[in-house]
C-alpha atoms as a PDB file:
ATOM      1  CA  UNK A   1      92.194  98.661  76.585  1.00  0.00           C
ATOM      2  CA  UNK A   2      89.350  97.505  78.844  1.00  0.00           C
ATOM      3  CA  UNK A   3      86.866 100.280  78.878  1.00  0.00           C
ATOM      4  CA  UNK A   4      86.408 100.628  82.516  1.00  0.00           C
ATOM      5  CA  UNK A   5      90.384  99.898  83.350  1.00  0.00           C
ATOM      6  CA  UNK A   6      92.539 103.134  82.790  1.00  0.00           C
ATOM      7  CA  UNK A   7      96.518 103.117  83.453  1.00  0.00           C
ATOM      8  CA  UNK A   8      97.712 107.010  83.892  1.00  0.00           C
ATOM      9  CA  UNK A   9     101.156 108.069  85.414  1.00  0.00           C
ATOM     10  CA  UNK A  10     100.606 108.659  88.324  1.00  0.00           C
ATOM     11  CA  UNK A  11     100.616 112.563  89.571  1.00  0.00           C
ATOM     12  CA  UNK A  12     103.788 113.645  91.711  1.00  0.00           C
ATOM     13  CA  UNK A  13     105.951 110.953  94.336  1.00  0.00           C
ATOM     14  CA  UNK A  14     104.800 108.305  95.913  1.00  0.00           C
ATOM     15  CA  UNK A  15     105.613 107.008  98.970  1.00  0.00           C
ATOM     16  CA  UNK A  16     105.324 103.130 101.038  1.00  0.00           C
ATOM     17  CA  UNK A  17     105.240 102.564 104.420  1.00  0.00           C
ATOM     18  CA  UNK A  18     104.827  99.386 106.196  1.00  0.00           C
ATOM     19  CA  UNK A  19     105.334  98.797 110.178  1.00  0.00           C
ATOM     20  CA  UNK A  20     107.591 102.458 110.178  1.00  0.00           C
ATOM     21  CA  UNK A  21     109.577 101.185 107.486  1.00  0.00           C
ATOM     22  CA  UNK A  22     109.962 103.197 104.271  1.00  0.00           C
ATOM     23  CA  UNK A  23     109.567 100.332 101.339  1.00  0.00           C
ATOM     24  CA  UNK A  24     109.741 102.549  98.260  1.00  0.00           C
ATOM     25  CA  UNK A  25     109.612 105.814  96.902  1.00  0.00           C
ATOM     26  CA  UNK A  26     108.545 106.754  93.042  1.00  0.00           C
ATOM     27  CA  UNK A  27     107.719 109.387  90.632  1.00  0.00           C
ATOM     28  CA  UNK A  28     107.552 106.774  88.093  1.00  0.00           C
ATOM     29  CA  UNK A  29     104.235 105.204  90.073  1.00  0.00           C
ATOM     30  CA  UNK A  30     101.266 104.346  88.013  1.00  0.00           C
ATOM     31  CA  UNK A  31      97.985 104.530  88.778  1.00  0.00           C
ATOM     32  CA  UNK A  32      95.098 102.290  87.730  1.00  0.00           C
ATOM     33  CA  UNK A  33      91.240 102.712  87.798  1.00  0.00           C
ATOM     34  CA  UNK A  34      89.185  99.608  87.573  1.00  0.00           C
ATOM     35  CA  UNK A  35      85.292 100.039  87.298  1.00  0.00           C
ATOM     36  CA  UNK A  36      84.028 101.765  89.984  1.00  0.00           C
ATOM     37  CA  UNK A  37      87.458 100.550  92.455  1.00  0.00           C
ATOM     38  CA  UNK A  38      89.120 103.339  94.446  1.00  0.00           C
ATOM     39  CA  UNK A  39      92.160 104.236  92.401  1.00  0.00           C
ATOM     40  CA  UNK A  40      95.397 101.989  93.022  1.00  0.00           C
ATOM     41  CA  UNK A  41      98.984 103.126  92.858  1.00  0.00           C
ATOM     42  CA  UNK A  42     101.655 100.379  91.042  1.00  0.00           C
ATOM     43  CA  UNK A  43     105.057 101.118  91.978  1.00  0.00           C
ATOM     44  CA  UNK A  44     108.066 100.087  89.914  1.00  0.00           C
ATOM     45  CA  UNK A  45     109.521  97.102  90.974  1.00  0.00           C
ATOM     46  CA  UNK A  46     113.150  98.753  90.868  1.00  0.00           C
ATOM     47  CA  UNK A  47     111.526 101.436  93.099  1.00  0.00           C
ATOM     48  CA  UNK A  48     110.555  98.913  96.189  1.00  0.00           C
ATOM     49  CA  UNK A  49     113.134  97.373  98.678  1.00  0.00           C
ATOM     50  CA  UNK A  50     112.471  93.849  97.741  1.00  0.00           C
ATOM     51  CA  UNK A  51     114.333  92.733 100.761  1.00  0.00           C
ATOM     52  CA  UNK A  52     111.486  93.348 102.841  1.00  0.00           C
ATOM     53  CA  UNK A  53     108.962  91.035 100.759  1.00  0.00           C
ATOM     54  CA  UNK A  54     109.046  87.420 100.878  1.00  0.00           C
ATOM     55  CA  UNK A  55     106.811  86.090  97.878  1.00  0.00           C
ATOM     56  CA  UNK A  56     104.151  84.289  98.826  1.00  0.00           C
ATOM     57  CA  UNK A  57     102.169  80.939  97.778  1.00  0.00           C
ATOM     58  CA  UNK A  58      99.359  82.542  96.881  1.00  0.00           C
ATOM     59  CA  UNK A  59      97.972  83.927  93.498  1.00  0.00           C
ATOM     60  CA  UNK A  60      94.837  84.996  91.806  1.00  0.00           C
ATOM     61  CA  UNK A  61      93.655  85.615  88.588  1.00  0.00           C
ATOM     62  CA  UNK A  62      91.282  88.335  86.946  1.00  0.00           C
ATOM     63  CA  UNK A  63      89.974  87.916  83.603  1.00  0.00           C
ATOM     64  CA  UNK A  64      90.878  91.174  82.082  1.00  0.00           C
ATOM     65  CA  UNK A  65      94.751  91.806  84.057  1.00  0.00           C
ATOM     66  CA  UNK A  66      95.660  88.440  84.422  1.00  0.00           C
ATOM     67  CA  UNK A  67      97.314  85.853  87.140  1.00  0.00           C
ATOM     68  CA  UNK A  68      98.624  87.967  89.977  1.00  0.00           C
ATOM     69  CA  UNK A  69     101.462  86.594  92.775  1.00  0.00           C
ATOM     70  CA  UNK A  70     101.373  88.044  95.960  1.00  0.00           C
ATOM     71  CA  UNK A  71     104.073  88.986  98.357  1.00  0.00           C
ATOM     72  CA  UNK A  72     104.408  89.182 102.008  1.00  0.00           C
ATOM     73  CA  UNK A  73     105.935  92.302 104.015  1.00  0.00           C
ATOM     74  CA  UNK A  74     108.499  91.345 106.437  1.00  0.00           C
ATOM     75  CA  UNK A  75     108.467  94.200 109.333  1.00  0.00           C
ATOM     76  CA  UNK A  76     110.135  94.451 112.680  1.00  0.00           C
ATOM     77  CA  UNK A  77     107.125  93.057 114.704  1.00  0.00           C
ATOM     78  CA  UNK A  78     105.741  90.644 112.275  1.00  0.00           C
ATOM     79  CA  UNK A  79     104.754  89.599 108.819  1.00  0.00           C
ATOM     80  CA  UNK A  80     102.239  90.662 106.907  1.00  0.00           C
ATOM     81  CA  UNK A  81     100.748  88.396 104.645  1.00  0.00           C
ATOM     82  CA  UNK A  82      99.542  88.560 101.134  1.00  0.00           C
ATOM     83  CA  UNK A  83      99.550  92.226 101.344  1.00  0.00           C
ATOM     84  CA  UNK A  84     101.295  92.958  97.694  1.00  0.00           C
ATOM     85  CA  UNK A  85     100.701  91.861  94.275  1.00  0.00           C
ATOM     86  CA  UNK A  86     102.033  91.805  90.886  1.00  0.00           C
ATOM     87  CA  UNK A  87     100.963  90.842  87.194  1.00  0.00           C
ATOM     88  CA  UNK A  88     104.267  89.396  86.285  1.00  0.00           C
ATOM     89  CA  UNK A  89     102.875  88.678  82.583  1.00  0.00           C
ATOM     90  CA  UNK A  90      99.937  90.513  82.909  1.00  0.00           C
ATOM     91  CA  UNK A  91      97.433  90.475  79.794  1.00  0.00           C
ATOM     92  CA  UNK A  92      98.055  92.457  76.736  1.00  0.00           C
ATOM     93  CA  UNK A  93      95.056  95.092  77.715  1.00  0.00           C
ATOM     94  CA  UNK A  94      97.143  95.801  81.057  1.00  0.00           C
ATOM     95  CA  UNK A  95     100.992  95.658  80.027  1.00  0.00           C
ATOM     96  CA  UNK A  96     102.561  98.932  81.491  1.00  0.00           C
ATOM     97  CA  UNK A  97     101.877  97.069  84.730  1.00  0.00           C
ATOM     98  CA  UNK A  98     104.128  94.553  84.283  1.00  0.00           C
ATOM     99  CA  UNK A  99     107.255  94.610  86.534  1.00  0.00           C
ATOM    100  CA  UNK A 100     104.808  96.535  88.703  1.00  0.00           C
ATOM    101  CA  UNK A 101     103.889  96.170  92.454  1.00  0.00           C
ATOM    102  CA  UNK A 102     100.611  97.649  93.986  1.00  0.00           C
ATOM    103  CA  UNK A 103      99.982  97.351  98.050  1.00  0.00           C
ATOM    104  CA  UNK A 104      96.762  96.423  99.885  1.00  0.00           C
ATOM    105  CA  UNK A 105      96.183  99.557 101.958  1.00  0.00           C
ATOM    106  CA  UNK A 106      95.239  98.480 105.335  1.00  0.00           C
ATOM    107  CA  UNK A 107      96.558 100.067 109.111  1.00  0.00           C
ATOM    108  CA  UNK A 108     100.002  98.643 108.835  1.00  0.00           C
ATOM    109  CA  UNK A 109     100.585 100.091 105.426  1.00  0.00           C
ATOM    110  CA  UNK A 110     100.565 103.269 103.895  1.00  0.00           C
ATOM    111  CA  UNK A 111     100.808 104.814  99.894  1.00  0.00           C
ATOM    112  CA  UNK A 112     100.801 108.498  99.845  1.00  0.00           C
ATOM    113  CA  UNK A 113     101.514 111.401  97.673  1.00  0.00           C
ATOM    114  CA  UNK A 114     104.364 113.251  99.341  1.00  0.00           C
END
């Protein structure tokens, strides 16, 4: 692996939240530490209510996970864009993240420990 990426199950359940809405809930969530990045939580895919994401145009790639697609969150009052990602083939270093989705923690959405 990477020496500054580390994958670790994550601690306890995990919960989503975006505009009220509960979006998944896990004790199979992994968590991944990248450099000197906060911590971020990767939910199982089969753990998320994909009816509420719409995937997106948009992608990215990082040299040491791979090419990332990005979702958008589909609430009551609007859509929030390019707020989820996943490493659908993600690079060798990085592979218990595949079938994986991690969320961009901003106002509208929430991961906690419950």
């Amino acid at each position: 692996m990477v020496d500054y990426i580390t994958i670790r199950k994550a601690q306890g359940t995990w919960t989503v939240r975006a505009g009220g809405a509960v979006l998944g809930e896990s004790a199979q969530a992994l968590e991944l530490v990248e450099g000197d990045y906060p911590p971020v939580i990767y939910f199982p895919r089969s753990d998320i209510a994909m009816a509420f994401l719409d995937a997106s145009e948009k992608t990215s790639h990082c040299p040491h996970k791979g090419d990332a697609r990005y979702f958008s969150v589909v609430t009551k009052s609007r859509t929030l864009q390019n707020v989820v990602w996943s490493y659908e083939e993600p690079n060798d270093v990085v592979e218990q993240i595949k079938d994986y989705l991690a969320f961009h923690t901003i106002p509208e959405i929430t991961v906690e420990q419950i």
